[in-house]
Protein backbone atom coordinates (compact mmCIF):
# COMPACT_ATOMS: atom_id res chain seq x y z
CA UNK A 1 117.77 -88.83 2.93
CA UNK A 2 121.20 -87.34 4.35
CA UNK A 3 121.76 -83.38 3.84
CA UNK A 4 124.05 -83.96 1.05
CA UNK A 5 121.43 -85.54 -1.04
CA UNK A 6 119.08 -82.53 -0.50
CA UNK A 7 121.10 -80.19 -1.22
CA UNK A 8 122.22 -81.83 -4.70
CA UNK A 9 118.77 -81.95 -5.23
CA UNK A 10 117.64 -78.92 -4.61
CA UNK A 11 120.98 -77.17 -6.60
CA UNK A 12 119.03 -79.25 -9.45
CA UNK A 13 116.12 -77.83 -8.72
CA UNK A 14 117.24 -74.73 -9.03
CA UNK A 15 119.24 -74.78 -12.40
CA UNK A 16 116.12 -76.42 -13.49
CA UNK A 17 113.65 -73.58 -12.45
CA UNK A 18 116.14 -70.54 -13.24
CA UNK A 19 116.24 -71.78 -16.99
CA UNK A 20 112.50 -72.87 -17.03
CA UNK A 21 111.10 -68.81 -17.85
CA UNK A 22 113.42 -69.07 -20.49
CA UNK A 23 112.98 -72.87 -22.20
CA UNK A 24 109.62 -72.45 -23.02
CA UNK A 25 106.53 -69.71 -24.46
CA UNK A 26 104.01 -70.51 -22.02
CA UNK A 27 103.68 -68.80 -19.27
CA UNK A 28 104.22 -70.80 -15.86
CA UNK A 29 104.49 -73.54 -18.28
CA UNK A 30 100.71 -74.08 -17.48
CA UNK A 31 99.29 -71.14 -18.77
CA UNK A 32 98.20 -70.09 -22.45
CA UNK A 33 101.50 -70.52 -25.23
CA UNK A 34 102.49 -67.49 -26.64
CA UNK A 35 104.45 -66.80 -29.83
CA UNK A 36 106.85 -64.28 -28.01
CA UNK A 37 106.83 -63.76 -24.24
CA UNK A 38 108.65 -60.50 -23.45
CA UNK A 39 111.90 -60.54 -21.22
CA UNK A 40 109.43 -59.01 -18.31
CA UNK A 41 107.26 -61.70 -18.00
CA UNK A 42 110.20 -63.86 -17.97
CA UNK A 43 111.70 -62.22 -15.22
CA UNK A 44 108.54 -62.21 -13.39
CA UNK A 45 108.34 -65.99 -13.82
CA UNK A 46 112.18 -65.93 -12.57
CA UNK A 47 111.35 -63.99 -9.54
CA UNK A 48 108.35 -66.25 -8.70
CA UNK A 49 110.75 -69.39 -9.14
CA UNK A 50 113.09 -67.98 -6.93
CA UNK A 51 110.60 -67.93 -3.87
CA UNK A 52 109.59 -71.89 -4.68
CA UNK A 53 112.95 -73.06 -4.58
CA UNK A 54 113.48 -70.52 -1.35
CA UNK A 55 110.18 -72.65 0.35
CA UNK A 56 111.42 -75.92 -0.58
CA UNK A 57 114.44 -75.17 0.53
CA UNK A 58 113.25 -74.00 3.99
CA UNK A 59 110.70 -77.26 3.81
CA UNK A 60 114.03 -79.32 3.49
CA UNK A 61 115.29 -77.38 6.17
CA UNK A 62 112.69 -77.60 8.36
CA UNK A 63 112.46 -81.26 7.69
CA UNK A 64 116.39 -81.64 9.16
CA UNK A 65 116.11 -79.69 11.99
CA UNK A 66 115.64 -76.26 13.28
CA UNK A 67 116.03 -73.43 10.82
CA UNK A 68 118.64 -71.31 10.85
CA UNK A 69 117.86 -67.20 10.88
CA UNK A 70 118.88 -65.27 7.98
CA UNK A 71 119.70 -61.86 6.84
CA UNK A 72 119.59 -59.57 3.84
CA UNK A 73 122.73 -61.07 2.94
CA UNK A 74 121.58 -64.75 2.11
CA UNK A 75 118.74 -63.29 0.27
CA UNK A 76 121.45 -61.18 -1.66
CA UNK A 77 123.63 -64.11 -2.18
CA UNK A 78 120.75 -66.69 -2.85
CA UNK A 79 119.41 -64.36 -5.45
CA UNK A 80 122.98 -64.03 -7.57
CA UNK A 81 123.35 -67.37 -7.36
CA UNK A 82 119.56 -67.92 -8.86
CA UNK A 83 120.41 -65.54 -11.27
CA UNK A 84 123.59 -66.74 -12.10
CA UNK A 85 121.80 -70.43 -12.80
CA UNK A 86 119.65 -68.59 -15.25
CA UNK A 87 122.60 -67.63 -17.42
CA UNK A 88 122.66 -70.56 -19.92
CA UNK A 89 118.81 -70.32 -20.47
CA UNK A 90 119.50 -66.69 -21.20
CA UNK A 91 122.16 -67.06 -23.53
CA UNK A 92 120.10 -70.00 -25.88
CA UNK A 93 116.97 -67.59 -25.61
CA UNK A 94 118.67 -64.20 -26.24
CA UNK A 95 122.38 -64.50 -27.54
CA UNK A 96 122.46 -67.58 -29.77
CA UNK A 97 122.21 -66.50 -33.17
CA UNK A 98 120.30 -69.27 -34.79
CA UNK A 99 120.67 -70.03 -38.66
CA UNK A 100 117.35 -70.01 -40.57
């Protein structure tokens, strides 16, 4: 698989998991359903998705060669980004006004 294709993937990856905390009311979409998850939990799940993309990430990484060292400022950008992905998933959850 050439870089280009894992790193399409894994931008996929993680618009899918930044929106994931916010498409669904169970909780790691394993656990028990709830009728309302609060906007904590979701950010914990958010968090948690954040450092499973990071790992396969540095798996894919790995897998192409030797890793490159990073600083507090891919972490920092990495993280904006992730959050950034999570917008639209916000927006349907909290911001659409749905008719009833």
């Amino acid at each position: 698989m050439s870089t280009s294709w894992q790193i399409g993937i894994l931008i996929a990856l993680a618009l899918l998991a930044a929106n994931l905390p916010f498409a669904n009311q169970s909780i790691l979409l394993v656990g028990p359903s709830r009728s309302t998850k609060s906007l904590a939990i979701r950010l914990a799940e958010l968090v948690l998705l954040y450092f499973v993309v990071g790992a396969v990430g540095l798996a894919l990484e790995n897998h192409g060669g030797q890793i490159a060292p990073q600083g507090w400022e891919f972490y920092a950008i990495t993280g904006t980004m992730f959050v950034t992905l999570a917008f639209p998933g916000f927006v349907y959850r909290y911001l659409m006004h749905r008719q009833h």
